[in-house]
Protein backbone atom coordinates (compact mmCIF):
# COMPACT_ATOMS: atom_id res chain seq x y z
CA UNK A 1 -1.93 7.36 -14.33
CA UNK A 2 1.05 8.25 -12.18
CA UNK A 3 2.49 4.72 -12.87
CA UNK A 4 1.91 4.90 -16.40
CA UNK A 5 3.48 8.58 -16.86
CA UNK A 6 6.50 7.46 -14.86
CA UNK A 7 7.05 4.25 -17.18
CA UNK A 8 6.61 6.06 -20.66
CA UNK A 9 7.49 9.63 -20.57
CA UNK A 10 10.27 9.48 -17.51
CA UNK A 11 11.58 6.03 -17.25
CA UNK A 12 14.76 6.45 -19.62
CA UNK A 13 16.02 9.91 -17.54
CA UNK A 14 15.51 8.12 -13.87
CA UNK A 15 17.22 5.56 -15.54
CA UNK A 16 20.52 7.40 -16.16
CA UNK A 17 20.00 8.53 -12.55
CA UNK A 18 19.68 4.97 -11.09
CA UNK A 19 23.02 3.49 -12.77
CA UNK A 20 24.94 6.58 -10.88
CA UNK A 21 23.53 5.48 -7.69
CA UNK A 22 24.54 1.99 -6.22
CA UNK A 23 22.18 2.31 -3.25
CA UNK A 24 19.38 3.34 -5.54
CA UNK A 25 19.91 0.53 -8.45
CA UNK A 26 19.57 -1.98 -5.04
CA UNK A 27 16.17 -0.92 -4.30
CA UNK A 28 15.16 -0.58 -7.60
CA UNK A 29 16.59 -4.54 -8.17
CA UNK A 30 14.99 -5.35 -5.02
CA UNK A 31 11.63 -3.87 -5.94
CA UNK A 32 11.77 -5.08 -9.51
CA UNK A 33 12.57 -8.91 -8.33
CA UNK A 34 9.98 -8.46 -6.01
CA UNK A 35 7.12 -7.40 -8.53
CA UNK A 36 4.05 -7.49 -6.97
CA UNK A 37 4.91 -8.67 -3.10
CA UNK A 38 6.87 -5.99 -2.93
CA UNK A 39 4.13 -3.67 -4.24
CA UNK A 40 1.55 -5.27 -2.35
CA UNK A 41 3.70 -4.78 0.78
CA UNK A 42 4.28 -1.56 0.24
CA UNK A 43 0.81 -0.57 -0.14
CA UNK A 44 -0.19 -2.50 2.92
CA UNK A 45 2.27 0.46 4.73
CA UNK A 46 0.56 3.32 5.46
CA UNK A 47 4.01 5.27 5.55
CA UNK A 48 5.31 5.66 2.44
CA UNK A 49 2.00 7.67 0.02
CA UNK A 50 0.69 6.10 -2.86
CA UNK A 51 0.74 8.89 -5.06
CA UNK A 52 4.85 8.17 -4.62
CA UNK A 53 5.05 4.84 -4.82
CA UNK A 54 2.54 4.87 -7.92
CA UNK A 55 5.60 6.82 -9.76
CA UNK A 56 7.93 4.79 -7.99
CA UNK A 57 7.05 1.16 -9.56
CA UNK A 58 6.95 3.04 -12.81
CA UNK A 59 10.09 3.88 -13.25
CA UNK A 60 11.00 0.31 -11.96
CA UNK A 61 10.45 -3.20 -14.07
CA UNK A 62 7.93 -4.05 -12.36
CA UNK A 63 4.96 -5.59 -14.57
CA UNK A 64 1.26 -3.06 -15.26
CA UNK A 65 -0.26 -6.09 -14.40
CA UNK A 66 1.37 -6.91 -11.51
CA UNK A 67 1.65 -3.34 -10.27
CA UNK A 68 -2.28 -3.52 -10.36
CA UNK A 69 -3.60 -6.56 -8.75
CA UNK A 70 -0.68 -6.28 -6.03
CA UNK A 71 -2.80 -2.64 -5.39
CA UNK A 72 -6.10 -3.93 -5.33
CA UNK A 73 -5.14 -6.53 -3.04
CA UNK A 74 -2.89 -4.50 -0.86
CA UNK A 75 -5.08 -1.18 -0.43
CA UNK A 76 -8.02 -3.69 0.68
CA UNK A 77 -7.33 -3.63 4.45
CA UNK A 78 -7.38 0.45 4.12
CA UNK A 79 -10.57 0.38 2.55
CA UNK A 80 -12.57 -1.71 4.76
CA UNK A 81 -11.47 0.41 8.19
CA UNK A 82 -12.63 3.67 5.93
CA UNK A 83 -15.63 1.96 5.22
CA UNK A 84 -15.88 0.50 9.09
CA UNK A 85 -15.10 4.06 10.29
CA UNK A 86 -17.71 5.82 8.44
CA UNK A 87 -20.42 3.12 9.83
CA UNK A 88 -19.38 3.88 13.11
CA UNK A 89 -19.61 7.33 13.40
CA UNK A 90 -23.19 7.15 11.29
CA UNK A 91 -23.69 4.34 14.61
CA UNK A 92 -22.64 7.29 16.86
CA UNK A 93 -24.79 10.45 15.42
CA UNK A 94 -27.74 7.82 16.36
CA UNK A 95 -27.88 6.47 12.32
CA UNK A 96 -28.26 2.74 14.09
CA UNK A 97 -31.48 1.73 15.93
CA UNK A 98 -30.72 -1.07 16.77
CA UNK A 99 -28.18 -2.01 19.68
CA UNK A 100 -26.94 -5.16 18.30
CA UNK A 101 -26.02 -3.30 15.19
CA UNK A 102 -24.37 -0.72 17.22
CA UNK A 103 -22.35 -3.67 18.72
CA UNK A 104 -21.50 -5.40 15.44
CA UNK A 105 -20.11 -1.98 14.03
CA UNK A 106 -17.78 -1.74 17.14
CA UNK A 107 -16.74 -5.02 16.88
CA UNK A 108 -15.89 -4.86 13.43
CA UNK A 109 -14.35 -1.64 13.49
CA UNK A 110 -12.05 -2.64 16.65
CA UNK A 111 -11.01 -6.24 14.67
CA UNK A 112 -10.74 -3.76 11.44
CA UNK A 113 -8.19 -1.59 13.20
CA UNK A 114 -6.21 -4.59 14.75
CA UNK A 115 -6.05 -6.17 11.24
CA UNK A 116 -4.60 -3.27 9.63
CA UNK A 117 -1.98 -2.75 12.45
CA UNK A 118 -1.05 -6.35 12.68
CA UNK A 119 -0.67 -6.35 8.51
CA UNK A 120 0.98 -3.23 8.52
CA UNK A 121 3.72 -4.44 10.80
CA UNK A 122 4.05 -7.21 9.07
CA UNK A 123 4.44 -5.71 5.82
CA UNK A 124 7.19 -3.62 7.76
CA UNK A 125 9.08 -6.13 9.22
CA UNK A 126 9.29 -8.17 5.71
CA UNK A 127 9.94 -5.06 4.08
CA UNK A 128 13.30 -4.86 6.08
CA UNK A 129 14.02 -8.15 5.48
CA UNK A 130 14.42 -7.30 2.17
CA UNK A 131 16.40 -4.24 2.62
CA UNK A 132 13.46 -1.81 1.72
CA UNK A 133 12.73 0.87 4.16
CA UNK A 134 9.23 1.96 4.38
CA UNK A 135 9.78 5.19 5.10
């Protein structure tokens, strides 16, 4: 919704603001030629909050449907440590039997954790190499 309220009901004032600010109309060119890498990059950062970013792309020209797959994709790695988290603490208040389940939970919730580090610096350092701060 945030996306959508940003592209129809703000886009044409942030757009006066963007052509006064050079550094601003770069990142906004930057994201916009980017389209969804960018946005997928960006949500692969845990730095910068969705909630911004969602207004962000809308007052940008990047495309709904871009803007939406690049999320799905790129808030993936997020989900599955949430989801890899919560099993191992229901492993932990004794909610596994079993201790081979108890050791497939910690394995998958270490590699889970590496994942989304290793990604997330990724995304950083390609982020930079495009000018884009995550921050």
């Amino acid at each position: 919704m945030a996306f959508l309220v940003a592209r129809y009901l703000v886009y044409g004032a942030v757009a006066k603001f963007v052509e006064q600010r050079p550094k601003v109309a770069a990142i906004n060119t930057v994201i916009s030629d980017g389209g969804w890498q960018i946005v997928g990059l960006l949500r692969l950062s845990p730095l910068l909050p969705f909630s911004l970013q969602n207004y962000l792309y809308g007052v940008t020209d990047v495309r709904f449907s871009h803007y939406v797959m690049a999320t799905l994709v790129g808030t993936m790695p997020s989900k599955l440590l949430y989801v890899f988290v919560g099993a191992a603490g229901k492993a932990a208040a004794g909610g596994v039997n079993s201790r081979l389940q108890l050791m497939f939970i910690s394995v998958g919730l270490i590699v889970t954790i590496g994942t989304a580090i290793l990604v997330a610096r990724r995304a950083r350092t390609q982020l930079r190499k495009r000018g884009i701060s995550a921050v």
